[in-house]
C-alpha atoms as a PDB file:
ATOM      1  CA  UNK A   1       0.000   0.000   0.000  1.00  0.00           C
ATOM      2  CA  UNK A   2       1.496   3.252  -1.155  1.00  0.00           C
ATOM      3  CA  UNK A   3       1.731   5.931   1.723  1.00  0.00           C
ATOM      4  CA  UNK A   4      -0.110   8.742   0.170  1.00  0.00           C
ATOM      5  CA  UNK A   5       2.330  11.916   0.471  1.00  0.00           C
ATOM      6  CA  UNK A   6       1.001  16.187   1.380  1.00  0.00           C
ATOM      7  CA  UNK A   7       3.081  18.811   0.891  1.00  0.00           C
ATOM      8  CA  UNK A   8       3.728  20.578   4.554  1.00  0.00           C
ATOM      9  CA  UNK A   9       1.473  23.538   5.498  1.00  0.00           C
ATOM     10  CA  UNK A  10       1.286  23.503   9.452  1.00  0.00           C
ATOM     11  CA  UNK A  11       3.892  25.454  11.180  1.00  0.00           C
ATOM     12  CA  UNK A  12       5.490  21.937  12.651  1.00  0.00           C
ATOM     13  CA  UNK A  13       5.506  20.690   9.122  1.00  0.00           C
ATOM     14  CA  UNK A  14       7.033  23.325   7.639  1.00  0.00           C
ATOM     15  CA  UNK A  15       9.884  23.934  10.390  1.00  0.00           C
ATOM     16  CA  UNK A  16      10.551  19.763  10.265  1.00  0.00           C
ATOM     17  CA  UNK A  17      11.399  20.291   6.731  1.00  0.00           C
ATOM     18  CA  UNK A  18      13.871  23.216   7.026  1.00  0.00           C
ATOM     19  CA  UNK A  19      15.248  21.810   9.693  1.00  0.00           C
ATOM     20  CA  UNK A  20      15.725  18.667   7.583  1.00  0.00           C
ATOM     21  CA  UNK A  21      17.023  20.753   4.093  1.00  0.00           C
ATOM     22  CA  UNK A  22      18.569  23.666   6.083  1.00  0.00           C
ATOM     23  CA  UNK A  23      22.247  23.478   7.348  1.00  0.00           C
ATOM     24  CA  UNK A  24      22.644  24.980  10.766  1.00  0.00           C
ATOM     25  CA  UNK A  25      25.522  26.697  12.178  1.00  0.00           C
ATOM     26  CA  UNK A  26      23.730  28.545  15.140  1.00  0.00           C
ATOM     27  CA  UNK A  27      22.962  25.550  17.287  1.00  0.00           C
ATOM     28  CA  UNK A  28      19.978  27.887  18.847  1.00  0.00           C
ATOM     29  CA  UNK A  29      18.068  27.985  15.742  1.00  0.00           C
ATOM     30  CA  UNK A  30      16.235  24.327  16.781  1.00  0.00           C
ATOM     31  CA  UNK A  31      15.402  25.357  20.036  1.00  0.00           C
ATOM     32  CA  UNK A  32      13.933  28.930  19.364  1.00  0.00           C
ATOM     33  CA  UNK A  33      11.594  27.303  16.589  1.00  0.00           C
ATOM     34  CA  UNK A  34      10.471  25.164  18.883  1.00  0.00           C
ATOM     35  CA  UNK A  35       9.080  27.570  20.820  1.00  0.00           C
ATOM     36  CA  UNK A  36       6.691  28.415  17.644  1.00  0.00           C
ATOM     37  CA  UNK A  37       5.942  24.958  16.978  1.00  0.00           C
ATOM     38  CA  UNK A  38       4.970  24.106  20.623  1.00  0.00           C
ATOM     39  CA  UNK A  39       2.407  26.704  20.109  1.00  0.00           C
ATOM     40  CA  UNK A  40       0.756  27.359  16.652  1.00  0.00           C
ATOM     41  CA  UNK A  41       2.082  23.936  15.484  1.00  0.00           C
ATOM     42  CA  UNK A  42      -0.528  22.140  14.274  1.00  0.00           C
ATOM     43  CA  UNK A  43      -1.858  25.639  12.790  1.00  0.00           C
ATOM     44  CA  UNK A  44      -0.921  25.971   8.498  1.00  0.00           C
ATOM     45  CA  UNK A  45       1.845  28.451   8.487  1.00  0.00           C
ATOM     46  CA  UNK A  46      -0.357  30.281   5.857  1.00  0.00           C
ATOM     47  CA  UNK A  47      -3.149  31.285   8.569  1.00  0.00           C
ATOM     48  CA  UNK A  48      -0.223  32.619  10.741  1.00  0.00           C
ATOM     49  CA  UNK A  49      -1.655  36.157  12.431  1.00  0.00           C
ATOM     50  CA  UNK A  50       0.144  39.088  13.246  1.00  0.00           C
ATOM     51  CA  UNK A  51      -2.269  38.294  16.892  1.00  0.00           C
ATOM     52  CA  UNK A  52      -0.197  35.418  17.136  1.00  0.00           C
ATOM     53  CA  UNK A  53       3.167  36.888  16.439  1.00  0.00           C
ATOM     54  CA  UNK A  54       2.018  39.099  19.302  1.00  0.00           C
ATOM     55  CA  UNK A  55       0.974  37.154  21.902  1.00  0.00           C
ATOM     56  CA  UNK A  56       3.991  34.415  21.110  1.00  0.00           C
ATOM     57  CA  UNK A  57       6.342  37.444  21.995  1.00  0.00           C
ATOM     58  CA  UNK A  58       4.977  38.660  24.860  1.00  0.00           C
ATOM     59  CA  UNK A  59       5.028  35.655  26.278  1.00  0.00           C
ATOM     60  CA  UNK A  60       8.782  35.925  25.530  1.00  0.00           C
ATOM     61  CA  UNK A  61       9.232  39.646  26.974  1.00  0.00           C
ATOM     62  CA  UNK A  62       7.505  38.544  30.408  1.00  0.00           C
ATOM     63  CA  UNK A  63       8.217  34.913  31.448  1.00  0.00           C
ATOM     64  CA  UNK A  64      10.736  33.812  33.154  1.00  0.00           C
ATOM     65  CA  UNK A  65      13.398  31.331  31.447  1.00  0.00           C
ATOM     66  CA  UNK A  66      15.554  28.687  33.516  1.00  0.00           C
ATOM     67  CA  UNK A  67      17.857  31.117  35.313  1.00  0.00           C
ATOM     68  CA  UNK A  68      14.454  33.226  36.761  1.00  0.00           C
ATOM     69  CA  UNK A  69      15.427  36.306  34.748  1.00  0.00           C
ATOM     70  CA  UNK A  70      13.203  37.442  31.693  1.00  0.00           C
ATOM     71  CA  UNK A  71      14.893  37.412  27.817  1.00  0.00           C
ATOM     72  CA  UNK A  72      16.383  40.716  26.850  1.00  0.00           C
ATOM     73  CA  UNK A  73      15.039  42.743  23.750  1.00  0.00           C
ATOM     74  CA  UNK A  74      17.805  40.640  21.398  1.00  0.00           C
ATOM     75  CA  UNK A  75      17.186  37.585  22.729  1.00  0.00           C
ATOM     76  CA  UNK A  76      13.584  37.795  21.877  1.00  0.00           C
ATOM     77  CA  UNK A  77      14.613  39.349  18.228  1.00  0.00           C
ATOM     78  CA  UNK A  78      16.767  35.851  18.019  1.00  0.00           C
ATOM     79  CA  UNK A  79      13.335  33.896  18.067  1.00  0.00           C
ATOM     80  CA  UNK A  80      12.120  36.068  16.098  1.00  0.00           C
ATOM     81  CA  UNK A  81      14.474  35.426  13.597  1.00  0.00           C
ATOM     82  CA  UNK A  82      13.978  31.748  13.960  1.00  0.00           C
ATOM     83  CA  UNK A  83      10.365  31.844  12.978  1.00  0.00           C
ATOM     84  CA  UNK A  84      11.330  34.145  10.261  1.00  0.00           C
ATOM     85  CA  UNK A  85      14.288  31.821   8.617  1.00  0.00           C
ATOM     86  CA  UNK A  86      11.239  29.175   8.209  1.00  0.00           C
ATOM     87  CA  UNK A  87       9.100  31.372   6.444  1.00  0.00           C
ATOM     88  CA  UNK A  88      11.503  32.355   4.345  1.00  0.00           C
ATOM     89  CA  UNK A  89      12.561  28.787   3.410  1.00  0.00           C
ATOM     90  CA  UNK A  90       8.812  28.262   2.861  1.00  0.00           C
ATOM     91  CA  UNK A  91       8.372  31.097   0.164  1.00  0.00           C
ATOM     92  CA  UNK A  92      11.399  29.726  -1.035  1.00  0.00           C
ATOM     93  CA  UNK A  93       9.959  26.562  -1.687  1.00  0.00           C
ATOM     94  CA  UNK A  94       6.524  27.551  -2.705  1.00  0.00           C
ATOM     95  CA  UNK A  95       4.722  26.189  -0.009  1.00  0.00           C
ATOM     96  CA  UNK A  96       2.888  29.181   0.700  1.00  0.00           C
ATOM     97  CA  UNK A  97       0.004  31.154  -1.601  1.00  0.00           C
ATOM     98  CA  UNK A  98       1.902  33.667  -4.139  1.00  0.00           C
ATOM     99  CA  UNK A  99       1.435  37.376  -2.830  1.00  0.00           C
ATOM    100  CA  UNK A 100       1.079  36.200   1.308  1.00  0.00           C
ATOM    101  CA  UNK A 101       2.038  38.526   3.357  1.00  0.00           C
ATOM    102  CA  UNK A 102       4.048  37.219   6.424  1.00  0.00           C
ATOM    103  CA  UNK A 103       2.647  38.198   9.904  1.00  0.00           C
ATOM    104  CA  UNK A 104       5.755  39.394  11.085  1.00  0.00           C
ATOM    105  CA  UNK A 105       5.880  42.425   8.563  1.00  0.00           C
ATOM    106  CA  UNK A 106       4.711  45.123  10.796  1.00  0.00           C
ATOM    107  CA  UNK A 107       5.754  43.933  13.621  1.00  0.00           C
ATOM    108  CA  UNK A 108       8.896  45.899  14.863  1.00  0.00           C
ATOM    109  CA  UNK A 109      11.689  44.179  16.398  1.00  0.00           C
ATOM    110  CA  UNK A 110      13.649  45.551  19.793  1.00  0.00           C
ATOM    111  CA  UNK A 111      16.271  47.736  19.204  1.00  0.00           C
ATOM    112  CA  UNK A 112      19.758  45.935  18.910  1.00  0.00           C
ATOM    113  CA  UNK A 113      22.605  46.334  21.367  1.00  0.00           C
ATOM    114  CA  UNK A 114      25.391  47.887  20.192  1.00  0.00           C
ATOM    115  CA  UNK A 115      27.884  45.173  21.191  1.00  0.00           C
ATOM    116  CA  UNK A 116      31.223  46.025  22.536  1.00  0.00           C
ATOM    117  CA  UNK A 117      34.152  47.069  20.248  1.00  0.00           C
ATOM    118  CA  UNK A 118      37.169  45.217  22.249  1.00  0.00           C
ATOM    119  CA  UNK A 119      40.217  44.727  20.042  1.00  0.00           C
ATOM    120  CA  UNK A 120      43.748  43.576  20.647  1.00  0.00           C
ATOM    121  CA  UNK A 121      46.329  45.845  20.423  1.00  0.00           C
ATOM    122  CA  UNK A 122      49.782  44.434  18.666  1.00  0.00           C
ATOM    123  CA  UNK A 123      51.439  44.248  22.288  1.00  0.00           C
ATOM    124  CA  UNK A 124      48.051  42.599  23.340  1.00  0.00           C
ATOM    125  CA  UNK A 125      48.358  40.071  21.039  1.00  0.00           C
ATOM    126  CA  UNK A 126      52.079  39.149  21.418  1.00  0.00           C
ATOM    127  CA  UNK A 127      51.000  38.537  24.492  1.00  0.00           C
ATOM    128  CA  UNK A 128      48.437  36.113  24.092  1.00  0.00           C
ATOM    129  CA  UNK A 129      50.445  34.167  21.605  1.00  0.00           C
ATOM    130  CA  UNK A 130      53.451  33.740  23.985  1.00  0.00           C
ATOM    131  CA  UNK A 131      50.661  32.674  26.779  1.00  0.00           C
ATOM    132  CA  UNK A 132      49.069  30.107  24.072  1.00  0.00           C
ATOM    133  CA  UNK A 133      52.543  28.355  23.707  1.00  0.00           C
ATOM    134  CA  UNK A 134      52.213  27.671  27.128  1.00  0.00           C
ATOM    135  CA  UNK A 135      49.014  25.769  27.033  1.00  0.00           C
ATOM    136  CA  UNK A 136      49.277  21.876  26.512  1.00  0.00           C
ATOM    137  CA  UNK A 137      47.216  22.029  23.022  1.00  0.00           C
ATOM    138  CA  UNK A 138      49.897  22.370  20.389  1.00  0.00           C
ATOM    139  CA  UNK A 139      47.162  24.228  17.871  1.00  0.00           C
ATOM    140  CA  UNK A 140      46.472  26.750  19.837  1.00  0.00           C
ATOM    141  CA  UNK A 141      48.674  29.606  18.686  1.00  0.00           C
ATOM    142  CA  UNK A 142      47.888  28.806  14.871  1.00  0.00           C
ATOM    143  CA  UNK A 143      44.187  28.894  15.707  1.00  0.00           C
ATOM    144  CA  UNK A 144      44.526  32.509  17.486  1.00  0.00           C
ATOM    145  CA  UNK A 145      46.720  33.774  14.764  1.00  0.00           C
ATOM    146  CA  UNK A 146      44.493  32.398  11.946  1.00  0.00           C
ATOM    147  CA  UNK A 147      41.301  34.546  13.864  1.00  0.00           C
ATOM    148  CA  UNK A 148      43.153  37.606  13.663  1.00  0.00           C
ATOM    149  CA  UNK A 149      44.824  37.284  10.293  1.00  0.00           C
ATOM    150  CA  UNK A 150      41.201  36.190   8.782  1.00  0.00           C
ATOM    151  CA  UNK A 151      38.794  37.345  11.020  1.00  0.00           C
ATOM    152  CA  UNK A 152      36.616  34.063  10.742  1.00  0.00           C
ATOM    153  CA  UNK A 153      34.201  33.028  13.037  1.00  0.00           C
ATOM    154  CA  UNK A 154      34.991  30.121  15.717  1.00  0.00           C
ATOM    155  CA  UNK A 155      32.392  27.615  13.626  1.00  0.00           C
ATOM    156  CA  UNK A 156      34.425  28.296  10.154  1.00  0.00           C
ATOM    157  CA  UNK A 157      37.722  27.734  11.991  1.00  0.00           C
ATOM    158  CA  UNK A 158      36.926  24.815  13.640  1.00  0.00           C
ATOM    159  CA  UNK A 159      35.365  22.997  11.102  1.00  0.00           C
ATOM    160  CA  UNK A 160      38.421  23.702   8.203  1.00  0.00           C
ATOM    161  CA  UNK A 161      40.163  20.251   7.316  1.00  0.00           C
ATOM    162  CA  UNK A 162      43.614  19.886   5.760  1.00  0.00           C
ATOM    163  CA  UNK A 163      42.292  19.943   2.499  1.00  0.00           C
ATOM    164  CA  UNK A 164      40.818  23.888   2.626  1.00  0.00           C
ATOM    165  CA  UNK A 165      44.249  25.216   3.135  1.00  0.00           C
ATOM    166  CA  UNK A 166      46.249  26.506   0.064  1.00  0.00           C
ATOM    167  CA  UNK A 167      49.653  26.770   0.591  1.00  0.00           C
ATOM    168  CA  UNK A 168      51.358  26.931  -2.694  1.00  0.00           C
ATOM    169  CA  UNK A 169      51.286  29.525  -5.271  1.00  0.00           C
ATOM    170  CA  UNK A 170      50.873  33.487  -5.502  1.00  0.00           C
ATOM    171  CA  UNK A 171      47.788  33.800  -3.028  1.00  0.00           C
ATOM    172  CA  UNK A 172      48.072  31.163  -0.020  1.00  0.00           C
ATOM    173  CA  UNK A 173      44.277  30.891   1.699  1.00  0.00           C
ATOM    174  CA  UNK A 174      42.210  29.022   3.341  1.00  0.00           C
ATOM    175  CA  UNK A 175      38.581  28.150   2.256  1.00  0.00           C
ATOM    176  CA  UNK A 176      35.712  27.735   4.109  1.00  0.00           C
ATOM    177  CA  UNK A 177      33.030  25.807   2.262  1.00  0.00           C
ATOM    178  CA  UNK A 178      30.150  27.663   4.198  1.00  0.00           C
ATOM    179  CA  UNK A 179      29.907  30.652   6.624  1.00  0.00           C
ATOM    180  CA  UNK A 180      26.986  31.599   9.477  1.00  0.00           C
ATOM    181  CA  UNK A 181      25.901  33.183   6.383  1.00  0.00           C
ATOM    182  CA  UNK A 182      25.504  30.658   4.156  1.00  0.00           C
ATOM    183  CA  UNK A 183      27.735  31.718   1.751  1.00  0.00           C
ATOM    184  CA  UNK A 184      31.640  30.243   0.750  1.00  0.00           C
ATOM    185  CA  UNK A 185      34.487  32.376   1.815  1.00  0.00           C
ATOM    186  CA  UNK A 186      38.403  32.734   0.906  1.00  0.00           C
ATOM    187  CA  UNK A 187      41.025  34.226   3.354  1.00  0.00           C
ATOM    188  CA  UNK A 188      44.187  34.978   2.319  1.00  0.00           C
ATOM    189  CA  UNK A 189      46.676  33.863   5.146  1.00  0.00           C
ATOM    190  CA  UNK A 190      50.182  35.567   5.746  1.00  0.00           C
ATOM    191  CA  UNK A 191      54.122  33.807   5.579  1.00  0.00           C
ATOM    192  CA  UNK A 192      54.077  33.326   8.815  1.00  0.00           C
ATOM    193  CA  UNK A 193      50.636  31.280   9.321  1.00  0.00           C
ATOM    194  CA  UNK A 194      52.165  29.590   5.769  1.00  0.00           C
ATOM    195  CA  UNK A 195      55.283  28.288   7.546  1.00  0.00           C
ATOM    196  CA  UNK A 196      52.868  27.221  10.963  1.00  0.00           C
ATOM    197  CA  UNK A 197      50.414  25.024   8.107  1.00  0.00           C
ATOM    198  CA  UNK A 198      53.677  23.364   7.117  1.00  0.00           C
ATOM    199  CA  UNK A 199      55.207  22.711  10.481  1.00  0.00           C
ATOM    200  CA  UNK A 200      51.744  21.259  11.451  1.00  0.00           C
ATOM    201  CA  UNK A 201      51.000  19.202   8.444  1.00  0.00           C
ATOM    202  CA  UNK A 202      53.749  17.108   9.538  1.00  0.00           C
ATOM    203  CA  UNK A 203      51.484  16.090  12.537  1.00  0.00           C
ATOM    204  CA  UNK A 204      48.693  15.417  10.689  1.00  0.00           C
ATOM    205  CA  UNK A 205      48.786  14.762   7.295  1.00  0.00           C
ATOM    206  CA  UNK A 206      44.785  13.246   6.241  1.00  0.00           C
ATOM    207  CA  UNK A 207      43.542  15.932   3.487  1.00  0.00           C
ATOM    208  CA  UNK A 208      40.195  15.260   4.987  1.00  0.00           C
ATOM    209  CA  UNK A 209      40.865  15.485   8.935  1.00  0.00           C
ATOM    210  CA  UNK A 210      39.980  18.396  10.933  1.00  0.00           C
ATOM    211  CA  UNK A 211      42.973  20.887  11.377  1.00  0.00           C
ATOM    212  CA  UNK A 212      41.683  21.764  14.947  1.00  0.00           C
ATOM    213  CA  UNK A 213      41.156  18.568  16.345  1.00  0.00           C
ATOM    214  CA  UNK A 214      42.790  17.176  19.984  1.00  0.00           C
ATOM    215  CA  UNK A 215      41.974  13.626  20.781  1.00  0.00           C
ATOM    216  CA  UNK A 216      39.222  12.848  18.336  1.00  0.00           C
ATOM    217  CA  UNK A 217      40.541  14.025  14.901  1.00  0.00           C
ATOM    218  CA  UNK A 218      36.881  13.951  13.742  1.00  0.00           C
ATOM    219  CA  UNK A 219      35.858  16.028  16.374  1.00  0.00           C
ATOM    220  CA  UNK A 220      36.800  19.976  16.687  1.00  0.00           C
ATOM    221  CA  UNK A 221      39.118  20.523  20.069  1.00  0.00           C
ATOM    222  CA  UNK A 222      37.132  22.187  22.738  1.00  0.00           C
ATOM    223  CA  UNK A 223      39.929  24.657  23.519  1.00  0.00           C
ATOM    224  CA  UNK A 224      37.600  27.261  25.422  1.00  0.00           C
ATOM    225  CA  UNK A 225      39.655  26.595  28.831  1.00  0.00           C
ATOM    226  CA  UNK A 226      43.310  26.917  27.032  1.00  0.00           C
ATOM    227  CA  UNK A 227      42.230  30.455  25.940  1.00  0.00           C
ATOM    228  CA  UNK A 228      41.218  31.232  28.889  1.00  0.00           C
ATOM    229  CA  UNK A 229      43.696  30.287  30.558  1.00  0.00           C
ATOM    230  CA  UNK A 230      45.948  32.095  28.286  1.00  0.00           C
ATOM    231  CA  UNK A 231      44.185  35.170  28.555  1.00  0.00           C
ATOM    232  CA  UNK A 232      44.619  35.141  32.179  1.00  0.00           C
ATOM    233  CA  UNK A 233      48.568  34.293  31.557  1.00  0.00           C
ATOM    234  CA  UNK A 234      48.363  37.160  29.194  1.00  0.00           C
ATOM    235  CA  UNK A 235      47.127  39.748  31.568  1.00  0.00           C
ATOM    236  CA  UNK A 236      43.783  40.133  29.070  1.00  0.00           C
ATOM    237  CA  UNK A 237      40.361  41.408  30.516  1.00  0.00           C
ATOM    238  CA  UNK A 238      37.156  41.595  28.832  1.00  0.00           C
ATOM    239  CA  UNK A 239      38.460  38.908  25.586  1.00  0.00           C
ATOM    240  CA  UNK A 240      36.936  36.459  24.144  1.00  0.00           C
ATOM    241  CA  UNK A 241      37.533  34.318  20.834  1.00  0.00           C
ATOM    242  CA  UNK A 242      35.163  36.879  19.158  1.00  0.00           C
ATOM    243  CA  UNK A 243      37.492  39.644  20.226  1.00  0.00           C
ATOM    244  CA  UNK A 244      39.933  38.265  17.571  1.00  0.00           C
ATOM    245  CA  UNK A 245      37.282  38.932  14.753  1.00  0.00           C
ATOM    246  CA  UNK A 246      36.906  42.455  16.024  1.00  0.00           C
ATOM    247  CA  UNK A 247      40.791  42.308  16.252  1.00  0.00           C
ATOM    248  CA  UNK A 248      40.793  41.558  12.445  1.00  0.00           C
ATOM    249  CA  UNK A 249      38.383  44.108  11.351  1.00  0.00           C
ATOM    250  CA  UNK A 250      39.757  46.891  13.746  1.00  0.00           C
ATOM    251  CA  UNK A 251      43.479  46.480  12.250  1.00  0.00           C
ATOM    252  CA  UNK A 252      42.247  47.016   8.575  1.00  0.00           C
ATOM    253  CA  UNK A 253      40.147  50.085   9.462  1.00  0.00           C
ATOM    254  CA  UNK A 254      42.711  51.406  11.424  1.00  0.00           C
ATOM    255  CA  UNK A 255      45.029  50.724   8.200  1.00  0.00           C
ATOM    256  CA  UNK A 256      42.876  52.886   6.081  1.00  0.00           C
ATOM    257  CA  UNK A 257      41.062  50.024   4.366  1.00  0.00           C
ATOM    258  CA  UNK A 258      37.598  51.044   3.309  1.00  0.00           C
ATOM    259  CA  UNK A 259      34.368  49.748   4.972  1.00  0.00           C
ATOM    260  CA  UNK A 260      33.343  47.334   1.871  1.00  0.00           C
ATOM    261  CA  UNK A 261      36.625  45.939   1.369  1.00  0.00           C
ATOM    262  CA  UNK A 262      36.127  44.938   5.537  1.00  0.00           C
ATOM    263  CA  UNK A 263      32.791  43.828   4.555  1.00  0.00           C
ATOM    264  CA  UNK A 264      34.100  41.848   2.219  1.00  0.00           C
ATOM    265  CA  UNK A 265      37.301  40.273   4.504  1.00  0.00           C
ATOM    266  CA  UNK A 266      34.696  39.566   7.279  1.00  0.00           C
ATOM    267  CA  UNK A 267      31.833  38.114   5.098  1.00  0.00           C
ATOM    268  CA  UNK A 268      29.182  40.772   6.195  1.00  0.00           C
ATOM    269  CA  UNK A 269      25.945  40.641   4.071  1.00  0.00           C
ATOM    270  CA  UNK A 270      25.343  43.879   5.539  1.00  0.00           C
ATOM    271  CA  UNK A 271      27.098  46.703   6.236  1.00  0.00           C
ATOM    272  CA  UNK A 272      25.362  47.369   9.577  1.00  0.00           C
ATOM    273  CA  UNK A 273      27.616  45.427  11.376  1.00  0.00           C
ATOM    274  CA  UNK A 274      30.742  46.798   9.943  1.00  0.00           C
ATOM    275  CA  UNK A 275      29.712  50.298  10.403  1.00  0.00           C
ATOM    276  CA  UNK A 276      31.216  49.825  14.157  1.00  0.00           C
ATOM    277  CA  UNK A 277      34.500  50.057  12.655  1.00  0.00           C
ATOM    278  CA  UNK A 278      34.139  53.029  11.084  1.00  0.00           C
ATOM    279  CA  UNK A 279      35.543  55.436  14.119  1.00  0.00           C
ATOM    280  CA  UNK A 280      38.840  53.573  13.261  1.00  0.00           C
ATOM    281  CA  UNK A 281      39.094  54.242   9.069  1.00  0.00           C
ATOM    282  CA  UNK A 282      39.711  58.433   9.653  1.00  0.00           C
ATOM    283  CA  UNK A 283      43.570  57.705   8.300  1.00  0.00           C
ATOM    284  CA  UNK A 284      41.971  55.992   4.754  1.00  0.00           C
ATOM    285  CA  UNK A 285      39.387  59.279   4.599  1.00  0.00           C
ATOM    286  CA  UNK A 286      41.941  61.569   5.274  1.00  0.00           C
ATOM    287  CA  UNK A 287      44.320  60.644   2.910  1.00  0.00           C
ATOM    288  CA  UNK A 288      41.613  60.802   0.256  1.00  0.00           C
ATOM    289  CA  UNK A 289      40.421  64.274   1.495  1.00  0.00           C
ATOM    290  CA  UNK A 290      44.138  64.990   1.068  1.00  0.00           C
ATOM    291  CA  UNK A 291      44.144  63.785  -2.016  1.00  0.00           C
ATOM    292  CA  UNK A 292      41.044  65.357  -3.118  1.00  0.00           C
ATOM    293  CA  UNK A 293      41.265  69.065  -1.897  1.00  0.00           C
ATOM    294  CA  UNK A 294      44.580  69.626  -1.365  1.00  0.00           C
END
């Protein structure tokens, strides 16, 4: 007996399959859907309400989570943003009426914080490097050097194998096959992290291990304590592995590289997040000022 097949249209339908189809990098994603589906689950996606949308975040904005305290105005955006990468996926796939409007529309979201803008400073990040050396994971000096030098995320790092590193040629790199964004990105890498590939590939040599593996080569290292541990060495307050991606960005603004070309090196679809950095690009616009009126 054939089992006869629908195409999903209830909200827990429709979030199974992009769940399914829909690679995830932000681990959170699956939980914060839930929180949809737990509610308007068995409701079709296409008879979604802006009243729902309401009342779904208010109960975010006033109830308690786990540790007693109630979810700030970006943690609620976060779910919001969860329910909205479904929908998306479903107009993508046609599984909702041409010309529906999504509920979430008019519905503002809670104003972003700003974040903060820590950076390393060279001397800040001599130190850290001379403080990795110290810890008992070998790869933890190429991994902090590689941050800073590409400014990639702690996912893309941790998840390049032997064979996304290019060391030969006029333009050595490293390639990530997919970023938080979605999209493929190349970094070109310096001599010195070329000469630290080398000295490592003698370690480990499989094109298709991880690079930043420990005991489990299949498995990425969980070197959170290390870099702690050499922060603290290091005299560092206020860092954290994201620091190093600020780090990255902050050194080519202050450089005089312009904002798109830091878009660009950081894989930004948007320029709203590297508009922080532009405070640090005044030597770039006053050279072309300069250049301009002089």
């Amino acid at each position: 007996m054939k089992t006869e097949y629908h195409s999903p249209q209830t909200v827990a339908e429709i979030a199974a399959v992009f769940l399914s189809l829909t690679p995830m990098r932000d681990t959170m994603i699956r939980p914060r859907l839930s929180f949809w589906v737990e509610r308007f689950g068995t409701k079709p996606l296409a008879e979604l309400t802006p009243d729902d949308i309401d009342a779904g975040l208010a109960e975010l904005e006033t109830s308690p989570g786990k540790n007693g305290k109630v979810k700030s105005g970006p943690t609620v955006n976060r779910y919001r943003m969860a329910l909205q990468s479904a929908i998306r996926f479903a107009k993508q796939k046609r599984l909702l009426p041409r010309g529906w409007v999504s509920p979430l529309q008019d519905i503002p979201q809670h104003k972003e914080n700003p974040g903060k803008l820590r950076f390393l400073t060279p001397d800040e990040e001599r130190r850290l490097m001379d403080a990795a050396r110290l810890q008992s994971w070998v790869l933890l000096p190429l991994l902090i050097r590689l941050a800073i030098v590409t400014g990639l995320r702690r996912g893309a790092l941790l998840s390049l194998c032997w064979r996304d590193v290019v060391l030969d040629g006029d333009a050595p790199h490293v390639a990530v096959e997919r970023t938080k964004n979605g999209d493929s990105h190349v970094s070109p890498i310096t001599p010195d992290l070329v000469q630290e590939f080398r000295r490592m590939r003698r370690i480990k040599s499989e094109d298709g291990e991880l690079i930043f593996s420990g005991k489990y080569r299949n498995r990425p290292h969980d070197f959170r304590h290390g870099f702690s541990e050499a922060c603290r060495t290091a005299s560092l307050e206020g860092v954290s592995f994201h620091t190093l991606r600020h780090t990255s960005c902050s050194r080519l603004a202050q450089a005089g590289v312009d904002i798109l070309a830091i878009a660009e090196h950081a894989g930004h679809r948007s320029l709203t997040m590297t508009r922080r950095y532009s405070h640090l690009c005044i030597k770039g616009r006053a050279s072309t000022i300069n250049n301009v009126f002089a």
